[in-house]
Structure formats: structure tokens, C-alpha cells
PDB file of N, CA and C in Angstrom:
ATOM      1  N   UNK A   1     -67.840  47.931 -18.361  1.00  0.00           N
ATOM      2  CA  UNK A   1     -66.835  48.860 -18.864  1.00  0.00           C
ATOM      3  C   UNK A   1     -66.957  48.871 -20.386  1.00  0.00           C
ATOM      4  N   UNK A   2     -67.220  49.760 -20.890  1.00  0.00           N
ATOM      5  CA  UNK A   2     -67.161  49.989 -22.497  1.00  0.00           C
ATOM      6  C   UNK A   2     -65.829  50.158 -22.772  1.00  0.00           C
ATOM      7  N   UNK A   3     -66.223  49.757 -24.237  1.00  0.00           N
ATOM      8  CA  UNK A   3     -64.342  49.135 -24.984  1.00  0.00           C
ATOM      9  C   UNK A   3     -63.494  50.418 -24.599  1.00  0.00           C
ATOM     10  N   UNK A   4     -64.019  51.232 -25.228  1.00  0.00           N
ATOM     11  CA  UNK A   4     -63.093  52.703 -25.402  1.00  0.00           C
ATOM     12  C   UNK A   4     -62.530  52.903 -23.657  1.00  0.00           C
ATOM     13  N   UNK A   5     -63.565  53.101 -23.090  1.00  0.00           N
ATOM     14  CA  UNK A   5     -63.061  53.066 -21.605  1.00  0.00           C
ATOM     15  C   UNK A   5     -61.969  52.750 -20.695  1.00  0.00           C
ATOM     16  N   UNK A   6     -61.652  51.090 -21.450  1.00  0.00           N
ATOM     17  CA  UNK A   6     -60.504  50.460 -20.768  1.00  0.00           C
ATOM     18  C   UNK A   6     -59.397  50.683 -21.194  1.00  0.00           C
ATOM     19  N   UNK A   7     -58.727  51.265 -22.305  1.00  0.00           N
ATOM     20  CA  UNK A   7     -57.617  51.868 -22.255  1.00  0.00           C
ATOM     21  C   UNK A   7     -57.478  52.818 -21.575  1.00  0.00           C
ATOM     22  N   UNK A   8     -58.625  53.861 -21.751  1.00  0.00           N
ATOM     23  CA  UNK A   8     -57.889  55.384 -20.930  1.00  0.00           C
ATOM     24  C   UNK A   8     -58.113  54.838 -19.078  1.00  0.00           C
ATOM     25  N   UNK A   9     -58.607  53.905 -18.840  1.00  0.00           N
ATOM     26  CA  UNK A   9     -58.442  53.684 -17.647  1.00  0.00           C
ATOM     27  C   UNK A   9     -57.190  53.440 -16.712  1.00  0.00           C
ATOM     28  N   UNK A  10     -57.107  52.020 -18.031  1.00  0.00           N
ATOM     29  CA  UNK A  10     -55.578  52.017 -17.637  1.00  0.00           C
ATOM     30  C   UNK A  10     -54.294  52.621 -17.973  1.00  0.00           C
ATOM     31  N   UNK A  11     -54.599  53.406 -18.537  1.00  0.00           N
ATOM     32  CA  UNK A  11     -53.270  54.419 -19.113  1.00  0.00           C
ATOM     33  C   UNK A  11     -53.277  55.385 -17.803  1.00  0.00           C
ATOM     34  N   UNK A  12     -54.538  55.731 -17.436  1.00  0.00           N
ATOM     35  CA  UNK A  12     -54.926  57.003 -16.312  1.00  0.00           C
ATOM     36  C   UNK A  12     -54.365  56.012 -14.999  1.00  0.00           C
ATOM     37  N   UNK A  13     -54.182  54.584 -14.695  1.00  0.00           N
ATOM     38  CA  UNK A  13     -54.345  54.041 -13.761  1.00  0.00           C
ATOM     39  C   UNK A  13     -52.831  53.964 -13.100  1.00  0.00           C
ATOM     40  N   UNK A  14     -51.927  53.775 -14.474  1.00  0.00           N
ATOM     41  CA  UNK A  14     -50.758  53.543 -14.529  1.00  0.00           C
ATOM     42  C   UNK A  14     -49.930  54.572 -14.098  1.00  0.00           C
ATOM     43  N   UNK A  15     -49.975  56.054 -14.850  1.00  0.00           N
ATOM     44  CA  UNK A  15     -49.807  57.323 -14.847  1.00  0.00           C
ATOM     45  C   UNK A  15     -50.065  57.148 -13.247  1.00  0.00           C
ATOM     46  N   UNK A  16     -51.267  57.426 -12.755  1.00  0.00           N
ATOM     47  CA  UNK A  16     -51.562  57.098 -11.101  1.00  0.00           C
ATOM     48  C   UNK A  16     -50.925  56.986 -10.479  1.00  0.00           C
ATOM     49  N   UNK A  17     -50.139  55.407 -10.999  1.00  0.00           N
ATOM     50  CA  UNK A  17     -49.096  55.084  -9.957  1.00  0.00           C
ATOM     51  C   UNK A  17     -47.674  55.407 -10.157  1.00  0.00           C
ATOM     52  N   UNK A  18     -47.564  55.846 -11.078  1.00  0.00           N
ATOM     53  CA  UNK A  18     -46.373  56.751 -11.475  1.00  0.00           C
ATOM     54  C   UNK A  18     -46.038  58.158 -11.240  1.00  0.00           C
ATOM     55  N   UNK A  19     -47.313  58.551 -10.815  1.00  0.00           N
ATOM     56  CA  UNK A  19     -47.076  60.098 -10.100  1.00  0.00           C
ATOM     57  C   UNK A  19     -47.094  61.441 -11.729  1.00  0.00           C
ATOM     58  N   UNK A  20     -47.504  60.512 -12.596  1.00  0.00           N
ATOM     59  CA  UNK A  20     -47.123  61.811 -13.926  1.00  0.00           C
ATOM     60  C   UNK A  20     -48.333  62.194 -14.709  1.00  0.00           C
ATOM     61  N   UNK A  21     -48.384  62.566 -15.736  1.00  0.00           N
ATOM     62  CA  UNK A  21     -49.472  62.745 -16.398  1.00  0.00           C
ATOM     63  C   UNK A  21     -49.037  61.562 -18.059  1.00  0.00           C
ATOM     64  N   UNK A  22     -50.502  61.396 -18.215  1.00  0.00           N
ATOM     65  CA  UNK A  22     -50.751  60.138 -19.084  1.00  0.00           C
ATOM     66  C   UNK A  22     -49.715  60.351 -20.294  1.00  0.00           C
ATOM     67  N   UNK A  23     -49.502  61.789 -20.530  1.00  0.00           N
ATOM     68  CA  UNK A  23     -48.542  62.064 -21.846  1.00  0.00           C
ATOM     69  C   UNK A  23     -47.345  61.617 -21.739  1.00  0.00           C
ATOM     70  N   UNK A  24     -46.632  61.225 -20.547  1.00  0.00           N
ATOM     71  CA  UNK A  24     -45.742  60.989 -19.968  1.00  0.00           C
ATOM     72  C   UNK A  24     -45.476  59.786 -19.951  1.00  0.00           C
ATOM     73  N   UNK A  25     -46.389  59.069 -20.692  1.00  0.00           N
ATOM     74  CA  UNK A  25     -45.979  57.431 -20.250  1.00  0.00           C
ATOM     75  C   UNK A  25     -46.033  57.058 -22.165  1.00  0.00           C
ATOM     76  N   UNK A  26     -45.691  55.779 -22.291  1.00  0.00           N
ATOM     77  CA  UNK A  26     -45.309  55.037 -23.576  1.00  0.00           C
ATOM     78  C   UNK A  26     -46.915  54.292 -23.972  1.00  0.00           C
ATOM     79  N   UNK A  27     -46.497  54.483 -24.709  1.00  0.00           N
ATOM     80  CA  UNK A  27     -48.349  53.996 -25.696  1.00  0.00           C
ATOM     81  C   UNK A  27     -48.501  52.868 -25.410  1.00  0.00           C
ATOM     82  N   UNK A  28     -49.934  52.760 -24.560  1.00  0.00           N
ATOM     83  CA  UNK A  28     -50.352  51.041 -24.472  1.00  0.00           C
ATOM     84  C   UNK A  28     -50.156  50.506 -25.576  1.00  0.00           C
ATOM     85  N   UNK A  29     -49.921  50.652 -27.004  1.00  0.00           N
ATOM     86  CA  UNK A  29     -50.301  49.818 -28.147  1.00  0.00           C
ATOM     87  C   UNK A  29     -48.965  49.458 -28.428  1.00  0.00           C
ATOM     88  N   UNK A  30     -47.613  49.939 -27.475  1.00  0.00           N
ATOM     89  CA  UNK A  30     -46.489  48.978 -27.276  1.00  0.00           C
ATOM     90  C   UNK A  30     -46.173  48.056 -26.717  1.00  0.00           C
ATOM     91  N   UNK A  31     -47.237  47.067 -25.688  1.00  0.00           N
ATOM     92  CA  UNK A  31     -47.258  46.153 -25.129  1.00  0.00           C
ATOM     93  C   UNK A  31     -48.220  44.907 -25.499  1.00  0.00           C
ATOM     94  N   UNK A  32     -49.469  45.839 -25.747  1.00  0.00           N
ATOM     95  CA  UNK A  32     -50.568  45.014 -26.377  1.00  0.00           C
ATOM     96  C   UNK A  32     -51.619  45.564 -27.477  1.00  0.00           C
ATOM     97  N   UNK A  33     -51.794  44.824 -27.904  1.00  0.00           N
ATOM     98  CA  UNK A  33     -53.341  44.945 -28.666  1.00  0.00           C
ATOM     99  C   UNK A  33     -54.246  45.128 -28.049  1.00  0.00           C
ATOM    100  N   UNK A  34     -55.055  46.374 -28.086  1.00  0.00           N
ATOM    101  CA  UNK A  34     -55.810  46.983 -26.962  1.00  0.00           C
ATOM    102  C   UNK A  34     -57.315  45.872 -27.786  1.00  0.00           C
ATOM    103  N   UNK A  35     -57.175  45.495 -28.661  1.00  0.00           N
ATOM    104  CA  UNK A  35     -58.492  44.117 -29.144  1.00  0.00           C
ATOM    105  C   UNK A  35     -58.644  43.157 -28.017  1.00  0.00           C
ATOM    106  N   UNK A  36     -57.232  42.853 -27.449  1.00  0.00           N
ATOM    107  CA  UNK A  36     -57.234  41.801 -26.522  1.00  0.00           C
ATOM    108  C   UNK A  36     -58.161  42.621 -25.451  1.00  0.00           C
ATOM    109  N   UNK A  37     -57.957  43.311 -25.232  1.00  0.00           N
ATOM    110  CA  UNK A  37     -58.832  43.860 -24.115  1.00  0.00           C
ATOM    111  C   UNK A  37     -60.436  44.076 -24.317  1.00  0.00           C
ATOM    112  N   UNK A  38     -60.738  44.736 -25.382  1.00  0.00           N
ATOM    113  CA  UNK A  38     -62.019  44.879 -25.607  1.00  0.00           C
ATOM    114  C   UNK A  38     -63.174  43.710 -26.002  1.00  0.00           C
ATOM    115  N   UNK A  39     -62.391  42.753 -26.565  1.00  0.00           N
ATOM    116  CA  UNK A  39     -62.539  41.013 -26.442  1.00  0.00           C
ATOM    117  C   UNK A  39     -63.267  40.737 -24.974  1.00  0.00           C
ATOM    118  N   UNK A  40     -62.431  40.962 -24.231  1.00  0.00           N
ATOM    119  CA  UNK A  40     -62.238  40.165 -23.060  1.00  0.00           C
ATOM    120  C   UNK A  40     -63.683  41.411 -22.364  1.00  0.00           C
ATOM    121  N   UNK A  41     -64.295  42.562 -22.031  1.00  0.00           N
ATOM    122  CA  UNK A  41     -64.752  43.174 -21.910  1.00  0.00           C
ATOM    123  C   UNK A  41     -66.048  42.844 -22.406  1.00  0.00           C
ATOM    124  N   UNK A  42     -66.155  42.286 -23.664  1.00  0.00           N
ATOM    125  CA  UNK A  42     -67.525  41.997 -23.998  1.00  0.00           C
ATOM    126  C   UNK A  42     -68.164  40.833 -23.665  1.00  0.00           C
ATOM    127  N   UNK A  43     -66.696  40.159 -22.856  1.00  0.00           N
ATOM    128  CA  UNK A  43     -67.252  39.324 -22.577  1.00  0.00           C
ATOM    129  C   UNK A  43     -68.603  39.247 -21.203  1.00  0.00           C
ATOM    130  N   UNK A  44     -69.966  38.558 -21.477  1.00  0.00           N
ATOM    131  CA  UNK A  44     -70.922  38.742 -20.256  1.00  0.00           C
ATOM    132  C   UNK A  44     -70.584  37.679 -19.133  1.00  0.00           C
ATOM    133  N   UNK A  45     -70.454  35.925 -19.796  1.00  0.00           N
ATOM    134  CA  UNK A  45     -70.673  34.987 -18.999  1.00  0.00           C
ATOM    135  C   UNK A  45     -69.130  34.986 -18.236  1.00  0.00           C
ATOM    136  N   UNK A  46     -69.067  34.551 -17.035  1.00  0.00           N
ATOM    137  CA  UNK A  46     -67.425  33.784 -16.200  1.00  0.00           C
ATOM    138  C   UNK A  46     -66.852  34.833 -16.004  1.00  0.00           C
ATOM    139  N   UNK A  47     -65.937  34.471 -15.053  1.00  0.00           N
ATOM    140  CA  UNK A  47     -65.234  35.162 -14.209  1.00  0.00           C
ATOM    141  C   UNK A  47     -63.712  35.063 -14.840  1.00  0.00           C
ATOM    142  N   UNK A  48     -62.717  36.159 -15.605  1.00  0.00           N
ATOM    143  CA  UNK A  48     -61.694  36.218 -15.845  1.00  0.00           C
ATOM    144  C   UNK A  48     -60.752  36.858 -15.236  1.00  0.00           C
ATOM    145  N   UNK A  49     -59.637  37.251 -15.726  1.00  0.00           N
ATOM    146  CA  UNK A  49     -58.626  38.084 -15.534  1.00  0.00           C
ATOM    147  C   UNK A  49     -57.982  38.008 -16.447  1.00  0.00           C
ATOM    148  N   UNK A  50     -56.854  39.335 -16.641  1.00  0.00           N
ATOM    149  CA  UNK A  50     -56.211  39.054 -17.496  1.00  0.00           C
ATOM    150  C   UNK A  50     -54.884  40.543 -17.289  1.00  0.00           C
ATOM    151  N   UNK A  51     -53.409  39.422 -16.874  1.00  0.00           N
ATOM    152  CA  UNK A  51     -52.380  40.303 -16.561  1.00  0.00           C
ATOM    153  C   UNK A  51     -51.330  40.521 -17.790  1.00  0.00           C
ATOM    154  N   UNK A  52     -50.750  41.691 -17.847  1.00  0.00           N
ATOM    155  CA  UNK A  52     -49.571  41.989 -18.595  1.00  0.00           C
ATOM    156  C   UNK A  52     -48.689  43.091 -18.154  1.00  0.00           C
ATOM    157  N   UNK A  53     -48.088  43.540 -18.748  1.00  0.00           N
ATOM    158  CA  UNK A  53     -46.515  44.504 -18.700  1.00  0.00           C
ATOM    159  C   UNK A  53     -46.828  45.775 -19.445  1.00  0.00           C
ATOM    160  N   UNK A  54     -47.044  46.410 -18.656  1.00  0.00           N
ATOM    161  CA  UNK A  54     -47.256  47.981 -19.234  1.00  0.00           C
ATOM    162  C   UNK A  54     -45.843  48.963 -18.583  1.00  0.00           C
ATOM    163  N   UNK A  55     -45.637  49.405 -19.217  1.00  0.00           N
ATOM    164  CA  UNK A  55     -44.152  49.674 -19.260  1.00  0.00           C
ATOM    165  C   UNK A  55     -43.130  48.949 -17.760  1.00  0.00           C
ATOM    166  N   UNK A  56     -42.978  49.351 -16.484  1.00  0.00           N
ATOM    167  CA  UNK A  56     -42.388  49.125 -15.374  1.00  0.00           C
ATOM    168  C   UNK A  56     -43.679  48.427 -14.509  1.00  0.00           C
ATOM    169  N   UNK A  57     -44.363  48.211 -15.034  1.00  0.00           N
ATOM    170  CA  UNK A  57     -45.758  47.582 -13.741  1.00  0.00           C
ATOM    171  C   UNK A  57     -46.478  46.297 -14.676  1.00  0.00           C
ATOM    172  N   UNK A  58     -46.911  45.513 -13.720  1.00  0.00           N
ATOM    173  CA  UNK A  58     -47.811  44.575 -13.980  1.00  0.00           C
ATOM    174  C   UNK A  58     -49.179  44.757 -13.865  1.00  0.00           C
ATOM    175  N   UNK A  59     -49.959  44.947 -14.976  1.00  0.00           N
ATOM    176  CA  UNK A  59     -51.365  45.614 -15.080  1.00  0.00           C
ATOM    177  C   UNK A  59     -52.279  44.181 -15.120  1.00  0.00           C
ATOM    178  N   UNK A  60     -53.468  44.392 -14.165  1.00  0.00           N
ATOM    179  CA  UNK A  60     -54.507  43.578 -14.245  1.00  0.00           C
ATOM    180  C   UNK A  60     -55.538  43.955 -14.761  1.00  0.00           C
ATOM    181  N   UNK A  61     -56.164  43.168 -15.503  1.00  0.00           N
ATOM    182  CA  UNK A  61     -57.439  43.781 -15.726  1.00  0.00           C
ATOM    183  C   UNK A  61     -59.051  42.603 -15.207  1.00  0.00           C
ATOM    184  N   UNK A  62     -60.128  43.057 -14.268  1.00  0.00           N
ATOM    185  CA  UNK A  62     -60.567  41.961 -14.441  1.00  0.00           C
ATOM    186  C   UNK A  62     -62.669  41.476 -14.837  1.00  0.00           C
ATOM    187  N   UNK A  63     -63.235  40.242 -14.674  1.00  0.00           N
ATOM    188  CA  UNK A  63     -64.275  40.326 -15.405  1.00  0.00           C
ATOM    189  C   UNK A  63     -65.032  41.606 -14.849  1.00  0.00           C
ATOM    190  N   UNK A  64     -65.276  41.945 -13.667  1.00  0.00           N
ATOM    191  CA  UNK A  64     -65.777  43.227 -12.622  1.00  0.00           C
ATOM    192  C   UNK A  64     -65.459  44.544 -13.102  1.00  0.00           C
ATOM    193  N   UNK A  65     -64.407  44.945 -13.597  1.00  0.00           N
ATOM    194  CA  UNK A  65     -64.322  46.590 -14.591  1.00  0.00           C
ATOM    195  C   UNK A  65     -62.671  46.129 -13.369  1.00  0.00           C
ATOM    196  N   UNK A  66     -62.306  46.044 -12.424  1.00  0.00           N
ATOM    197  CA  UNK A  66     -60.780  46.338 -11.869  1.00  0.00           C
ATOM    198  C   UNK A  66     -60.134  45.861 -12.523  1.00  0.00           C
ATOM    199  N   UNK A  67     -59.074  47.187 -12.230  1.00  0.00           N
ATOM    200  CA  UNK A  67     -57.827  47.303 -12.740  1.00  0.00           C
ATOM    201  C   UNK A  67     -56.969  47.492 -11.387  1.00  0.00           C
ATOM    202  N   UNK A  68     -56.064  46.432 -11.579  1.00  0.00           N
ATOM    203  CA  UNK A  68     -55.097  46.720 -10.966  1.00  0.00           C
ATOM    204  C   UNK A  68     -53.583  46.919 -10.967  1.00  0.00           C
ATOM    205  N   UNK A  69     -52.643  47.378 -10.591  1.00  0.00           N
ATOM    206  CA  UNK A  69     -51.452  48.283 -11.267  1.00  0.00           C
ATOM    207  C   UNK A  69     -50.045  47.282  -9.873  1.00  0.00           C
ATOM    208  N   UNK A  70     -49.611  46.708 -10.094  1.00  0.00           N
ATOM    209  CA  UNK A  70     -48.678  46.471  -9.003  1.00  0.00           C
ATOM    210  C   UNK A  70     -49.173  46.029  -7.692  1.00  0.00           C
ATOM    211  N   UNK A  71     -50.456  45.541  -8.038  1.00  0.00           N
ATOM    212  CA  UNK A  71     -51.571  44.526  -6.986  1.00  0.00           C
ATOM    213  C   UNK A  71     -52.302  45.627  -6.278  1.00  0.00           C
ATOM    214  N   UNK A  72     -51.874  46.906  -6.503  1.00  0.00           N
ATOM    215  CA  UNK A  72     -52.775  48.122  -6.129  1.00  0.00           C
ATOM    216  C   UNK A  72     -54.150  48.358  -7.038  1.00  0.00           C
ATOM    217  N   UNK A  73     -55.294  47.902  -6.348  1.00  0.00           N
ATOM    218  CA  UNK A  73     -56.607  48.589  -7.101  1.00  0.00           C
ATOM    219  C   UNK A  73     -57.142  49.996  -7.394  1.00  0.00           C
ATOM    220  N   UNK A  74     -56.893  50.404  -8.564  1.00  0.00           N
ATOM    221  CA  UNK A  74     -57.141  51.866  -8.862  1.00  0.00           C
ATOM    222  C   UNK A  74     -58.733  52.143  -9.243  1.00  0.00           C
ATOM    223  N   UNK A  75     -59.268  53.094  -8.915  1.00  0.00           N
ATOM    224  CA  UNK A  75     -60.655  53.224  -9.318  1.00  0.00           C
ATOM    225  C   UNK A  75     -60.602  54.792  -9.542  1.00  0.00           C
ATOM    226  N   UNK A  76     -60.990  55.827  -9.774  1.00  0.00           N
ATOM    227  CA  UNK A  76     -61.443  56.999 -10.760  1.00  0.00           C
ATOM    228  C   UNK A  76     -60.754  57.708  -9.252  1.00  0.00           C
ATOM    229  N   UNK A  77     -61.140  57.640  -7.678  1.00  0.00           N
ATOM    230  CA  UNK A  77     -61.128  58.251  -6.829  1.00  0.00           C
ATOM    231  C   UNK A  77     -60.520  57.993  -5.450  1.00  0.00           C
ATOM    232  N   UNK A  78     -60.447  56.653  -5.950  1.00  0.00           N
ATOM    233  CA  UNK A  78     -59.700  55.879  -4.830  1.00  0.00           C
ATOM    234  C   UNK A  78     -58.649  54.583  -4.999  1.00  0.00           C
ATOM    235  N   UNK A  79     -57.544  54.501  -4.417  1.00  0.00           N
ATOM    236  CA  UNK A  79     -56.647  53.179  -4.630  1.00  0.00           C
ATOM    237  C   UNK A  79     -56.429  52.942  -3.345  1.00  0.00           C
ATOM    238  N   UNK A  80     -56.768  51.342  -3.634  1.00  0.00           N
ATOM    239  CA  UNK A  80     -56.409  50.553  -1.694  1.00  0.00           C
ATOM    240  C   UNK A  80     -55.329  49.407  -2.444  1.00  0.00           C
ATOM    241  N   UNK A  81     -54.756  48.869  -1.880  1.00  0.00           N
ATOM    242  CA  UNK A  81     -53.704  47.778  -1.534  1.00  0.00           C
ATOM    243  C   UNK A  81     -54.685  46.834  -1.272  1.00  0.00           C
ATOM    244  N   UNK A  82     -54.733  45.302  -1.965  1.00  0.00           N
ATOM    245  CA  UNK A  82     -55.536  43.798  -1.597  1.00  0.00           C
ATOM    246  C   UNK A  82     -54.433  43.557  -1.095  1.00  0.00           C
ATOM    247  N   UNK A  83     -55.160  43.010   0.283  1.00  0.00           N
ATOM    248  CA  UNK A  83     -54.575  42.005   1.150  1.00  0.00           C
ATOM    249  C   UNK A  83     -54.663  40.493   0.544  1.00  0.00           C
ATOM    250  N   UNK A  84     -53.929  39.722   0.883  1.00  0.00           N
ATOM    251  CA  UNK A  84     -53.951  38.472   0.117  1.00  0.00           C
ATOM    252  C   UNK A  84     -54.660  37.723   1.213  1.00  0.00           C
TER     253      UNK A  84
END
């Protein structure tokens, strides 16, 4: 996932699960430092994750490019529910 990428992903991911359009939601750069993310992205070696609070949902992000929104995995075309 390239840096630039992972914000509009998860802004698009969130919106998703909110049913609205991205204009409609509050600026990721009110929860976090989108650095923290692009950090974590460059990273090559180990397996991470990394959760926070984007407005009403708990956003995942992880070493693989997923994002997940309220334990729902969003991808460009498709969202499934992980079973635990």
C-alpha cells in the first residue's frame, strides 16, 4: 500500500460503513497523524497492526494492506465480516 493510499482508503472505508460520501465524514487528521500510518506502511519486515478511533468506529489497519472498520474487512469491492 503506498503512503498516499492509506488515508483515502480509510476515509473511503469508513464512509462505507457509514452509508455517506467521504465529504461527509470529519478529517482523519482529527484523530491521528496520518505519519503514524505511513511509518507503519513502509514498514517491509513483521507482522503488525495497528487500531484507533476514527470518528464512531474502531479502524484497523494491518501489515497485509487490510483495513478493517468495526471488525468488518473493507476492500475497494467487497466487505465480509471475520469470524473469530
Amino acid at each position: 500500500m503506498t503512503e498516499p493510499d492509506i488515508v483515502s482508503k480509510i476515509v473511503k472505508a469508513v464512509a462505507a460503513a457509514d452509508g455517506v460520501d467521504t465529504a461527509e465524514l470529519d478529517s482523519l487528521y482529527e484523530y491521528i497523524n496520518p505519519e503514524a500510518l505511513y511509518t507503519l506502511c513502509e514498514q517491509e519486515r513483521g507482522e503488525w497492526s495497528f487500531t484507533f478511533q476514527f470518528s464512531d468506529h474502531q479502524v484497523t489497519v494491518t501489515h497485509d494492506s487490510q483495513i478493517l472498520v468495526d471488525g468488518v474487512a473493507h476492500t475497494p469491492d467487497v466487505s465480509n465480516r471475520f469470524d473469530a
